[in-house]
N, C-alpha and C. Protein backbone atom coordinates (compact mmCIF):
# COMPACT_ATOMS: atom_id res chain seq x y z
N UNK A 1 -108.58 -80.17 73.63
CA UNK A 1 -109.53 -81.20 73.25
C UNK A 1 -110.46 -81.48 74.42
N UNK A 2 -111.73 -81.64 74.20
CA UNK A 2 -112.89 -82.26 75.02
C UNK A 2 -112.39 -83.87 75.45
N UNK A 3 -112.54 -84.52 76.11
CA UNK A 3 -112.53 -85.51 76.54
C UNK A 3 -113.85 -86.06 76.96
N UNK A 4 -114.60 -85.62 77.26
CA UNK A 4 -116.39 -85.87 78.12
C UNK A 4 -116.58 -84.77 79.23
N UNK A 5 -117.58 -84.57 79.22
CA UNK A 5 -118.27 -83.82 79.82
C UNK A 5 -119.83 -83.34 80.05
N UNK A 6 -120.15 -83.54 81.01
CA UNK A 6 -121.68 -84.09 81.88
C UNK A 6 -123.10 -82.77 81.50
N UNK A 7 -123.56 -83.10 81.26
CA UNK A 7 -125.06 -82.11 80.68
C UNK A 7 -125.93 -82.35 81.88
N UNK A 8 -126.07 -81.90 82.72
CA UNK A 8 -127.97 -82.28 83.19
C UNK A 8 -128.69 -81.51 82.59
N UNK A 9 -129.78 -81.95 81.49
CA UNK A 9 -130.86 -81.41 80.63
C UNK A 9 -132.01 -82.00 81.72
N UNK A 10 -132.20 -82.17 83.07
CA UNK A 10 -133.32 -82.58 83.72
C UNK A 10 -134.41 -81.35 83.58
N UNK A 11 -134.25 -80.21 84.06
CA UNK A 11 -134.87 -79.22 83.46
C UNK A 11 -135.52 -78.76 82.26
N UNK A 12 -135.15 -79.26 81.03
CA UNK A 12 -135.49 -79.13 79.41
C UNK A 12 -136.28 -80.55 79.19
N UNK A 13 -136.00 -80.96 79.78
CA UNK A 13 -136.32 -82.71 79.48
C UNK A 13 -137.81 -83.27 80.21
N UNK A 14 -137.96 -82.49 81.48
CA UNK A 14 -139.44 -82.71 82.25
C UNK A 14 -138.92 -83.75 82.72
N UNK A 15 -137.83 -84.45 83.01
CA UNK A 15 -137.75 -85.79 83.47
C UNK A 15 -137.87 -86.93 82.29
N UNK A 16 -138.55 -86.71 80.94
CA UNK A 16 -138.31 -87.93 80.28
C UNK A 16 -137.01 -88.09 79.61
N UNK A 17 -136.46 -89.50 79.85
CA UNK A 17 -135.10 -90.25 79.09
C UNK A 17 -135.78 -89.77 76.97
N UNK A 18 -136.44 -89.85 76.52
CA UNK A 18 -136.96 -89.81 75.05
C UNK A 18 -136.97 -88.60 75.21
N UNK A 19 -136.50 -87.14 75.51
CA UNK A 19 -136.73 -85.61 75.23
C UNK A 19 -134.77 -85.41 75.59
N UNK A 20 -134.37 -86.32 76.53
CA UNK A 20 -132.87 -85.91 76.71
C UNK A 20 -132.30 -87.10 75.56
N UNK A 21 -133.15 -87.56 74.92
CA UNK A 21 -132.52 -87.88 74.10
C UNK A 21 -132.54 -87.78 72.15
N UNK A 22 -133.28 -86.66 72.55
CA UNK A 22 -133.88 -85.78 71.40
C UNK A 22 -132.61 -84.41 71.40
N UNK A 23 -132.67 -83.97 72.84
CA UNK A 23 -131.67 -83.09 73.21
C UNK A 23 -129.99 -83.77 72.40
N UNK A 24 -129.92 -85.14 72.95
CA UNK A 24 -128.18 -85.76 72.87
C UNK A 24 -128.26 -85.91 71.19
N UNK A 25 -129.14 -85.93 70.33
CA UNK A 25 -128.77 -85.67 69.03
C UNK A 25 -129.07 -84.44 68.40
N UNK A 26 -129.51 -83.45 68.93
CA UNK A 26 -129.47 -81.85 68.76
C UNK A 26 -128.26 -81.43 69.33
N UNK A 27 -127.56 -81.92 70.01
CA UNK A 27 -126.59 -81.68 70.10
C UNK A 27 -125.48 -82.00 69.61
N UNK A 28 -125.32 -83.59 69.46
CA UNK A 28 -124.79 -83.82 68.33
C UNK A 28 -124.34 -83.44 66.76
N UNK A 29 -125.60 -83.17 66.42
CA UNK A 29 -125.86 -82.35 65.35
C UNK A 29 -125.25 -81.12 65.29
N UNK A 30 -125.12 -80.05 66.20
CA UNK A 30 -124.78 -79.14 66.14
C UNK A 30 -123.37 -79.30 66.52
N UNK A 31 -122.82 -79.81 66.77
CA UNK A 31 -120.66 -80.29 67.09
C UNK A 31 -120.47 -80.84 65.84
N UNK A 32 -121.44 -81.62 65.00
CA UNK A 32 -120.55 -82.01 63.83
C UNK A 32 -120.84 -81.03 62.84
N UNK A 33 -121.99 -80.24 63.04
CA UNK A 33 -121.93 -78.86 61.17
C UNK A 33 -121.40 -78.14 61.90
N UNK A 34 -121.18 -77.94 63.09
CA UNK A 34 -120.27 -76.40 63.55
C UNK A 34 -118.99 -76.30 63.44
N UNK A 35 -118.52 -77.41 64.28
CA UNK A 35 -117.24 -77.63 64.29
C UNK A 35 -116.58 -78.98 64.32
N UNK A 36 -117.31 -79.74 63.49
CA UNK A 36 -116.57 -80.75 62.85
C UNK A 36 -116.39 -82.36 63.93
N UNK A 37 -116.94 -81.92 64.55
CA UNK A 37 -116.78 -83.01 65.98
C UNK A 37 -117.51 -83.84 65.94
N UNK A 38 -116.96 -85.37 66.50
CA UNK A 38 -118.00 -86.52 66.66
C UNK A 38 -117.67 -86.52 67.87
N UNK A 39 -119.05 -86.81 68.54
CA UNK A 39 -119.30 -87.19 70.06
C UNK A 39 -120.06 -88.19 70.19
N UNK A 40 -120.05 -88.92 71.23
CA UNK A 40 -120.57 -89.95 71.95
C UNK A 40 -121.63 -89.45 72.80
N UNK A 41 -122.34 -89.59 73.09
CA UNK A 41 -123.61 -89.36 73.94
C UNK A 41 -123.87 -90.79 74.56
N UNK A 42 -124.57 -90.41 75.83
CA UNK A 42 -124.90 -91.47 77.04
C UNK A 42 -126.07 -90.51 77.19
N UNK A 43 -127.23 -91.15 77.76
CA UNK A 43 -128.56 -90.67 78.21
C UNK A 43 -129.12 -91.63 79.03
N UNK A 44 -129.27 -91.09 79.95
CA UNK A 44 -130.04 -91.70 81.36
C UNK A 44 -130.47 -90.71 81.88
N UNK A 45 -131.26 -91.75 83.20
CA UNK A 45 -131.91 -90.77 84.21
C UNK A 45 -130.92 -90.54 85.31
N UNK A 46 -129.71 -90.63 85.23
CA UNK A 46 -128.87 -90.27 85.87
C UNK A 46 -127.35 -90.23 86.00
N UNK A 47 -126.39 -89.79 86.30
CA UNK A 47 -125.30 -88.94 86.00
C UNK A 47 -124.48 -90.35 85.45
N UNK A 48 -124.26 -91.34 86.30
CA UNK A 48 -123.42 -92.78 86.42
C UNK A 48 -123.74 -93.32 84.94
N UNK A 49 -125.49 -93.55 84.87
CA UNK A 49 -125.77 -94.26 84.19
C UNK A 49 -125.08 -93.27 82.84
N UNK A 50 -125.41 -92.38 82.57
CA UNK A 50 -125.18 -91.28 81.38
C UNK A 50 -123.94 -92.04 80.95
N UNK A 51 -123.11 -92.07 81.95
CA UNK A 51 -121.52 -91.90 81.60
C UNK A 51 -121.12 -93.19 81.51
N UNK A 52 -121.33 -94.12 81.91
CA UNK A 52 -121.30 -95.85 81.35
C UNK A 52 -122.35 -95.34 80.26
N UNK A 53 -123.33 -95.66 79.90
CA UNK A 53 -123.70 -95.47 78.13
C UNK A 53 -122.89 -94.69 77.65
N UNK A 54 -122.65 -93.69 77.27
CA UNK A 54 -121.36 -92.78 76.97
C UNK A 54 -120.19 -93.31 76.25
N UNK A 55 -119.93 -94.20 77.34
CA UNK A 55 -118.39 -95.46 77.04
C UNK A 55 -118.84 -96.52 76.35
N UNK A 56 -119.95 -97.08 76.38
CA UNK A 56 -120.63 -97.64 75.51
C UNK A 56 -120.55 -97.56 74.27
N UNK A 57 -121.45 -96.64 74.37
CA UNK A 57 -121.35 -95.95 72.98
C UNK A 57 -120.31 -95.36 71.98
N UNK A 58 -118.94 -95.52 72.48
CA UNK A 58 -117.68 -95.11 72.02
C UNK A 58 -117.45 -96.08 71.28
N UNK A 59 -117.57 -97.54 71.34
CA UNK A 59 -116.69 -98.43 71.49
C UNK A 59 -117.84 -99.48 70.69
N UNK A 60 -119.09 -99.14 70.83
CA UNK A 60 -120.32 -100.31 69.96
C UNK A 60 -120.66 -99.53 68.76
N UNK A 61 -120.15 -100.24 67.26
CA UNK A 61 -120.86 -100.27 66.48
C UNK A 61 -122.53 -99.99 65.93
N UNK A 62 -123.27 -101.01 67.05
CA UNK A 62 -124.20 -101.35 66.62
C UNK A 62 -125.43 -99.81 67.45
N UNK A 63 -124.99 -98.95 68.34
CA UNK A 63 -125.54 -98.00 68.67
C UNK A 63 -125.62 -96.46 67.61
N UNK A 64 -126.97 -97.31 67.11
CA UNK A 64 -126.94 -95.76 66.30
C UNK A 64 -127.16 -94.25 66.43
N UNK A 65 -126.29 -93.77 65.41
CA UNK A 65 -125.85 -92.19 65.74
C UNK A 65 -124.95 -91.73 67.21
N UNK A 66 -124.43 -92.84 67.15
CA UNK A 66 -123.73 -92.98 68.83
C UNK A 66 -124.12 -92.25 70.00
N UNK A 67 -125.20 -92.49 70.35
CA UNK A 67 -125.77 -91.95 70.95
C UNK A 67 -126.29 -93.60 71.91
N UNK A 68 -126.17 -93.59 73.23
CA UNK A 68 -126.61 -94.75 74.05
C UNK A 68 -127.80 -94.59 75.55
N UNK A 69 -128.49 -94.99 75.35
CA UNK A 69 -129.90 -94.66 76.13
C UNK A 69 -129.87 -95.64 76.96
N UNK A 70 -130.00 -95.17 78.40
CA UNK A 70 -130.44 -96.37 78.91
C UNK A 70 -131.84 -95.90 80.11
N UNK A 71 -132.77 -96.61 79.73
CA UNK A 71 -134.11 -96.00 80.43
C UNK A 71 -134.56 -97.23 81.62
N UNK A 72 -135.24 -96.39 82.52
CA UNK A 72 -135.40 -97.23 83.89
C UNK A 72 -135.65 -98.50 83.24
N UNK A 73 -136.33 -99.23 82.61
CA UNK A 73 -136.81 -100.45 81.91
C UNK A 73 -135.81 -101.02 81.60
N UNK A 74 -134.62 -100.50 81.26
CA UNK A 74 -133.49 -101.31 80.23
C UNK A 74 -132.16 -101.11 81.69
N UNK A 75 -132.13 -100.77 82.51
CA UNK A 75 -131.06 -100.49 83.22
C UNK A 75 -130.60 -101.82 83.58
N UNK A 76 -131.48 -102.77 84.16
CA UNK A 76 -131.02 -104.17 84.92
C UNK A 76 -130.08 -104.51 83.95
N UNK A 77 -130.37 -104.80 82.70
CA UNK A 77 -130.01 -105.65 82.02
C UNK A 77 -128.39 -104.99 81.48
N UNK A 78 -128.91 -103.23 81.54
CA UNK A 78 -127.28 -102.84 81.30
C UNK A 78 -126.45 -103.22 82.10
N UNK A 79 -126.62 -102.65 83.51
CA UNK A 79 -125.98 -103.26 84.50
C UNK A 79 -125.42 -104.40 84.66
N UNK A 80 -126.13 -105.12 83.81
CA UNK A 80 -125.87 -106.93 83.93
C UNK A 80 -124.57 -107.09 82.76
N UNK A 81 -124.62 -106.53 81.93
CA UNK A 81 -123.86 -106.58 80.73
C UNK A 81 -122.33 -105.95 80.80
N UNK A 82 -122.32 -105.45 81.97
CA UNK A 82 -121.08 -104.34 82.50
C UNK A 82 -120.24 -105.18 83.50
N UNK A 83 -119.05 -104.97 83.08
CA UNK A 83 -118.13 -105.05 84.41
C UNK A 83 -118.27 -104.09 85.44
N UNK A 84 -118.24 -104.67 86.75
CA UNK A 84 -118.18 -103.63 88.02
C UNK A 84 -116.95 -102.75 87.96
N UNK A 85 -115.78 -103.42 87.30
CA UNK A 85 -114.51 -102.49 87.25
C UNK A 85 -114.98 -101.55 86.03
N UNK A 86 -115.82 -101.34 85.21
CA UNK A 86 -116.59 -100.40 84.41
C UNK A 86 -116.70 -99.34 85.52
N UNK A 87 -117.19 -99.71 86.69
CA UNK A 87 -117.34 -98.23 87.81
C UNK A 87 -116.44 -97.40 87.77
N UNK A 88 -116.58 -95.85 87.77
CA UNK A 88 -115.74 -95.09 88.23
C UNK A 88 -115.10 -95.55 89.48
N UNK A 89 -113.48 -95.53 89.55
CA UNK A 89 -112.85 -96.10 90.95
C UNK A 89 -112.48 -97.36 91.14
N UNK A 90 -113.14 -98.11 90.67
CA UNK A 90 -113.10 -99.57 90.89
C UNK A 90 -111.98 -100.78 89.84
N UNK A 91 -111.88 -99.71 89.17
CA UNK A 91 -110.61 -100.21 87.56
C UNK A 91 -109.88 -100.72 87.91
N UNK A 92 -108.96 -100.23 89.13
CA UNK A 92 -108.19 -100.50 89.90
C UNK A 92 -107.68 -101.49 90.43
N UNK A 93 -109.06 -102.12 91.48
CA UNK A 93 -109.73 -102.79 92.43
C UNK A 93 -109.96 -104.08 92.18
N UNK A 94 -108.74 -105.00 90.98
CA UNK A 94 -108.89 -106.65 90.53
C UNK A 94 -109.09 -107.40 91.70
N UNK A 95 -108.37 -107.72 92.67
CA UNK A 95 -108.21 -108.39 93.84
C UNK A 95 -109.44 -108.32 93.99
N UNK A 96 -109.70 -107.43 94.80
CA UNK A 96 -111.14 -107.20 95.39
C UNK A 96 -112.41 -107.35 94.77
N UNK A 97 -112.49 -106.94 93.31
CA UNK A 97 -113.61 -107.60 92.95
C UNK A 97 -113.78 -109.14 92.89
N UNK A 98 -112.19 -109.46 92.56
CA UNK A 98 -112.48 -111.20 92.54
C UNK A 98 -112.95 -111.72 94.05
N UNK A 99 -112.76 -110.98 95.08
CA UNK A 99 -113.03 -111.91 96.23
C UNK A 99 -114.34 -111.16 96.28
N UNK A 100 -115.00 -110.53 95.86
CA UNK A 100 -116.43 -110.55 95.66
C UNK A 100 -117.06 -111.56 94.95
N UNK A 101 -116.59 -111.55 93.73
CA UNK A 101 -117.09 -112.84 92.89
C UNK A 101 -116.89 -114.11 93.82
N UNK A 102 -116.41 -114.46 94.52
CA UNK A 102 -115.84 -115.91 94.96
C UNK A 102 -117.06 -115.77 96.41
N UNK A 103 -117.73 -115.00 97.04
CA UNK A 103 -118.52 -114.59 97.75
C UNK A 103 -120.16 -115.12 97.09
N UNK A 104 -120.11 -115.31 96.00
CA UNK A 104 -121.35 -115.34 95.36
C UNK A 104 -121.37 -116.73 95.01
N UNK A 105 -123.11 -117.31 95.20
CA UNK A 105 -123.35 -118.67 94.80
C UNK A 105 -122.35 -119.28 93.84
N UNK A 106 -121.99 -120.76 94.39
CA UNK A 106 -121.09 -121.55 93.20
C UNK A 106 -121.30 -121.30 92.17
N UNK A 107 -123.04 -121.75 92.06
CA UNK A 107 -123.46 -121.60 90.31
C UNK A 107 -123.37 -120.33 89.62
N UNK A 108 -123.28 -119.47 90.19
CA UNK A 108 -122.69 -118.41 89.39
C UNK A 108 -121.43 -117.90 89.61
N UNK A 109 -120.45 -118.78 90.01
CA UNK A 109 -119.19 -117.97 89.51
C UNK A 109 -118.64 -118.55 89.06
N UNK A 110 -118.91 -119.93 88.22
CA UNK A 110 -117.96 -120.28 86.89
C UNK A 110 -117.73 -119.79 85.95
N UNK A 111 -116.46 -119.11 85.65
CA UNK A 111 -116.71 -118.09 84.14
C UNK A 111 -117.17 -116.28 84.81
N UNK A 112 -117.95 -116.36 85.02
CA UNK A 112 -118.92 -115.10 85.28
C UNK A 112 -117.96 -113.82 85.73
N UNK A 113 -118.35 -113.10 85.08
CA UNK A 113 -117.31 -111.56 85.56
C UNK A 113 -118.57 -111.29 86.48
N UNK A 114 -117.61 -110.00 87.55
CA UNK A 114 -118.61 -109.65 88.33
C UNK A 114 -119.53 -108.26 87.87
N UNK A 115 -120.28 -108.17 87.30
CA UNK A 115 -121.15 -107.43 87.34
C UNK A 115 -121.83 -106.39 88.17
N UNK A 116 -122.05 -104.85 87.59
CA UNK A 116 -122.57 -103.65 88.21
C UNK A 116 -123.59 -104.52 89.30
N UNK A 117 -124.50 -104.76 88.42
CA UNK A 117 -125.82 -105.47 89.03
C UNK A 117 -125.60 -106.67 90.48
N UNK A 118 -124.24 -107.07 90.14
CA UNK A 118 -123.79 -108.02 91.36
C UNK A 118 -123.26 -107.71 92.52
N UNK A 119 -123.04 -105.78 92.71
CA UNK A 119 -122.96 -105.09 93.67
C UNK A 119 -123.99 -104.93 94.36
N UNK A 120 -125.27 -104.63 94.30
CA UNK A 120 -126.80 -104.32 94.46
C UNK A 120 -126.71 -105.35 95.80
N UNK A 121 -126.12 -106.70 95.99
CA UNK A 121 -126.38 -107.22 96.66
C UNK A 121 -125.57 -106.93 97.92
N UNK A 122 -124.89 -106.23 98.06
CA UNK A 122 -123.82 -105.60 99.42
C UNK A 122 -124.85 -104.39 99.45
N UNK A 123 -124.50 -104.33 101.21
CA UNK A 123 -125.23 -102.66 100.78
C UNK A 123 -124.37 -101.53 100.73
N UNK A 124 -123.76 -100.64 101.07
CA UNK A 124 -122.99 -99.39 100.80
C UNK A 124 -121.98 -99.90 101.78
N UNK A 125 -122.17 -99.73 103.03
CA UNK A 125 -121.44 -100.15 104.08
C UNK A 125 -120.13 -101.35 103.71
N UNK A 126 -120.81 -102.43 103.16
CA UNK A 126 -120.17 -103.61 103.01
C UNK A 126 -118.96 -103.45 101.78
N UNK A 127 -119.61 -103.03 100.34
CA UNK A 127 -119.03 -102.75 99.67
C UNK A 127 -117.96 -101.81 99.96
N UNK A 128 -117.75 -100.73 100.64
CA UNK A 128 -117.14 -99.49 101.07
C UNK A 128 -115.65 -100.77 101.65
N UNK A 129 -116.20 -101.80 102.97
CA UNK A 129 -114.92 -102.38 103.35
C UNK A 129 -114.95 -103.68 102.90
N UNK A 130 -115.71 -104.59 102.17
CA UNK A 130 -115.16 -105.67 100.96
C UNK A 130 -113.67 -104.87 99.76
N UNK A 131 -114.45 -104.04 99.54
CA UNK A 131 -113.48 -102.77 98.22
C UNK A 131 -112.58 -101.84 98.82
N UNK A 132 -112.40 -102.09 99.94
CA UNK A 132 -111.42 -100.99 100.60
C UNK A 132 -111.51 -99.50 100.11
N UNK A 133 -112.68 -99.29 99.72
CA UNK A 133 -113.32 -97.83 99.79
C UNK A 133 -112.69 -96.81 100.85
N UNK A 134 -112.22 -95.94 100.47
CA UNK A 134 -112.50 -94.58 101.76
C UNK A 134 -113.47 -93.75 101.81
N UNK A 135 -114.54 -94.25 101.06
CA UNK A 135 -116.31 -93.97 101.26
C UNK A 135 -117.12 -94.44 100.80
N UNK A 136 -118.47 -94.35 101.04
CA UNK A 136 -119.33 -95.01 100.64
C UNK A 136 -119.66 -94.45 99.23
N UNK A 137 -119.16 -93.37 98.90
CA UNK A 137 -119.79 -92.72 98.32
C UNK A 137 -120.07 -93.02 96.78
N UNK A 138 -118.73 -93.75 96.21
CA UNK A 138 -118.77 -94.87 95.39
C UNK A 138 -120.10 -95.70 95.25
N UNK A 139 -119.54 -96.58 96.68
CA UNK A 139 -120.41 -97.72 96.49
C UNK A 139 -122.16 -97.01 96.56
N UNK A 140 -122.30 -95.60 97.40
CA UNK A 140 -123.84 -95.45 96.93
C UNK A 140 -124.16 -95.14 95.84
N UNK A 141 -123.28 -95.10 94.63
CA UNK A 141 -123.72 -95.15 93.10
C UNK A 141 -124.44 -96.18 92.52
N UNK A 142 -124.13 -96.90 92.93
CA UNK A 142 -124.98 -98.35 92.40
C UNK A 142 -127.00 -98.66 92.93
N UNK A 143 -126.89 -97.55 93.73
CA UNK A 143 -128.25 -98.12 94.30
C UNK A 143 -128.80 -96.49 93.60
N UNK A 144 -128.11 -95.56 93.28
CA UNK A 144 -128.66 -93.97 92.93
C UNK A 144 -129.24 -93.98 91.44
């Protein structure tokens, strides 16, 4: 069985998010008359983002042809809508994100999960030893 697995169509696509995502339902299309398969598709301008829409899109109803786009214009707001433990690596990492959250203005941490978008504000370095990272390499996902 497939589980997921990563496409870069940057080449076929010229760079636009609306041609890789012409591609993610031509492809689609062709897994369910070939061989019977439903897939999830994620489309971004980049690998992270792909794969959070992806999971998205598994799991929301309301994304049609399951297929989930997220284009430079719409990213903040995905980001905003995501748990940071959504990150690859970070699932883990409860403690630590909470003492991130508790780091951030009063008025926003009543209630408030911590959010992709609420990393942006550490820079790689910080995040790497706030998160007890053994690289940055994680935490430079969030700014890539």
């Amino acid at each position: 069985s497939i589980d997921e697995c990563y496409i870069d169509v940057t080449a076929f696509s010229c760079g636009l998010v609306e041609r890789g995502q012409e591609i993610a339902y031509g492809l689609q299309q062709h897994l369910r008359s070939e061989q019977s398969m439903r897939v999830s598709v994620g489309v971004s301008f980049n690998r992270l983002l792909a794969k959070l829409a992806s999971a998205q899109a598994k799991k929301d109803p309301e994304v049609i042809g399951r297929v989930k786009v997220v284009t430079h214009e719409a990213c903040h707001d995905f980001l905003c809508s995501l748990p940071a433990s959504k990150l690859p690596g970070l699932g883990q990492k409860g403690a630590e994100l909470e003492r991130l959250r508790s780091l951030r203005p009063e008025e926003e941490r009543r209630g408030a999960m911590v959010a992709i978008s609420n990393l942006q504000r550490f820079s790689p370095a910080q995040l790497r030893e706030l998160l007890t990272l053994k690289s940055d390499s994680l935490a430079q996902q969030v700014w890539d």
